[in-house]
C-alpha atoms as a PDB file:
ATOM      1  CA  UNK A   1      -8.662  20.991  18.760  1.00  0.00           C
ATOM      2  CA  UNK A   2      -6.593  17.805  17.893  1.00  0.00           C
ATOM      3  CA  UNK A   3      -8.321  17.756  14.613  1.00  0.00           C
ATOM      4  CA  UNK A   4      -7.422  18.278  11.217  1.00  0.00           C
ATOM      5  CA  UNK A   5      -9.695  20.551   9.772  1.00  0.00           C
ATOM      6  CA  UNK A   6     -10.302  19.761   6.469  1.00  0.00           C
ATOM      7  CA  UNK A   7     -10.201  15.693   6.838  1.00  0.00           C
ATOM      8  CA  UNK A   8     -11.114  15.039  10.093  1.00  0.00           C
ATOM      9  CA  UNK A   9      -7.756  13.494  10.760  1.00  0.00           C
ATOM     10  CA  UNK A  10      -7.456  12.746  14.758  1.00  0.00           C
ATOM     11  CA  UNK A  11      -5.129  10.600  17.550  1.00  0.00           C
ATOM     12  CA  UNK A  12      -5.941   7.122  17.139  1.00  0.00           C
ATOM     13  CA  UNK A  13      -5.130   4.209  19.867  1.00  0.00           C
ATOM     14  CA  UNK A  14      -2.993   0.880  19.438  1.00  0.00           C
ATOM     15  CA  UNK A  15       0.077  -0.984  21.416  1.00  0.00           C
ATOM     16  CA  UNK A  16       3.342  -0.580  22.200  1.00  0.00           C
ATOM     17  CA  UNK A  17       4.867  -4.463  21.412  1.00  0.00           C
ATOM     18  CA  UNK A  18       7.429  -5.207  24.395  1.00  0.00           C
ATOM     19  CA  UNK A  19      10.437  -8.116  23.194  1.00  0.00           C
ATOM     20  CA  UNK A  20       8.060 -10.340  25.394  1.00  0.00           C
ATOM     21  CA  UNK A  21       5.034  -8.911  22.970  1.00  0.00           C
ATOM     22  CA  UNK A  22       3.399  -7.938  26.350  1.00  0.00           C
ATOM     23  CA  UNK A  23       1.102  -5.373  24.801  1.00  0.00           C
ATOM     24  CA  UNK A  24       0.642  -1.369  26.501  1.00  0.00           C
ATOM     25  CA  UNK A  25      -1.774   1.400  25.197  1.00  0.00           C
ATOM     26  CA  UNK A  26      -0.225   4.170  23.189  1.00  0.00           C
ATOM     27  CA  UNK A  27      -1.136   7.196  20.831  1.00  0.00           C
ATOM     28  CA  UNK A  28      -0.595   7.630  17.638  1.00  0.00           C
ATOM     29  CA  UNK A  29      -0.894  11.648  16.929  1.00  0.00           C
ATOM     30  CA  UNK A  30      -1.496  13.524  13.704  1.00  0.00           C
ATOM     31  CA  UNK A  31       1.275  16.137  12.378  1.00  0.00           C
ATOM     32  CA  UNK A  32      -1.756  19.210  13.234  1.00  0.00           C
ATOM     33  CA  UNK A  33      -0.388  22.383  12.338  1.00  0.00           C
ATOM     34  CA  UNK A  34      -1.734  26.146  12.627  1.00  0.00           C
ATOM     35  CA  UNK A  35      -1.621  27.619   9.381  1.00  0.00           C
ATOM     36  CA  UNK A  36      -2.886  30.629   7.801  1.00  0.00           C
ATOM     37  CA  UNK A  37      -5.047  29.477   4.211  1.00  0.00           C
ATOM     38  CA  UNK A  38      -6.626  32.185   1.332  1.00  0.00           C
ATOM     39  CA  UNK A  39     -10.848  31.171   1.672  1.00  0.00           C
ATOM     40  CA  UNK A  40     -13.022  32.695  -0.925  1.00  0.00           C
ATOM     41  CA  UNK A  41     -10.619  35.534  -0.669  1.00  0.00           C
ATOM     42  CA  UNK A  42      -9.988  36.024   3.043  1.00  0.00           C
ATOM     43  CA  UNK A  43      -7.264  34.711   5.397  1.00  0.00           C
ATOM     44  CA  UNK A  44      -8.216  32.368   7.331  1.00  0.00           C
ATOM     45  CA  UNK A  45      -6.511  31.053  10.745  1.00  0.00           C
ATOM     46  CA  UNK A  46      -6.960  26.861  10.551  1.00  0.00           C
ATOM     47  CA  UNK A  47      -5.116  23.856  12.039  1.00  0.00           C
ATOM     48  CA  UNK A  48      -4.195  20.894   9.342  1.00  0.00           C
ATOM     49  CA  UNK A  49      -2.821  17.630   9.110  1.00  0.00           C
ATOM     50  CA  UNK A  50       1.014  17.686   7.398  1.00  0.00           C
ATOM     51  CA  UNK A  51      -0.808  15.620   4.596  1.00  0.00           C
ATOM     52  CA  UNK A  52      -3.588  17.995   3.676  1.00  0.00           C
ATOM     53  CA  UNK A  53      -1.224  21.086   3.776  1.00  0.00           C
ATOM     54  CA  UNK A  54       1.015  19.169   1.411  1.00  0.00           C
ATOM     55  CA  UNK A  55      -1.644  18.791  -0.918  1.00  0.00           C
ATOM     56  CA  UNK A  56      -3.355  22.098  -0.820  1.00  0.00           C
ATOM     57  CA  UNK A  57      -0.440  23.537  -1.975  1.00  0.00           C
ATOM     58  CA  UNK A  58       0.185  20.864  -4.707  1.00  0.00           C
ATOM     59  CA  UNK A  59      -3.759  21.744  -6.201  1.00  0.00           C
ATOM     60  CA  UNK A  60      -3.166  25.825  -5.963  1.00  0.00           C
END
């Protein structure tokens, strides 16, 4: 579900950097959003990435 469905876009892992630089996991998430997209002329329910949605509507 936490995936962008047209680039594959997903959480991805690094640090948290403490003033002492002691280092602790974190998350970074995508902006995943449920939108509704025209596909060979049908709606279409889909969750996307801020990025992508940007850009399909830029190309159409």
């Amino acid at each position: 579900m936490a995936k962008c469905a047209h680039c594959g876009k997903s959480t991805t892992f690094g640090h948290n950097r403490s003033f002492s630089l002691r280092a602790t996991n974190r998350s970074f998430k995508p902006n995943l959003q449920k939108v509704t997209v025209m596909e060979e002329g049908r709606k279409v329910k889909k969750v996307l990435c801020a990025k992508c949605i940007r850009t399909m509507t830029k190309t159409a």
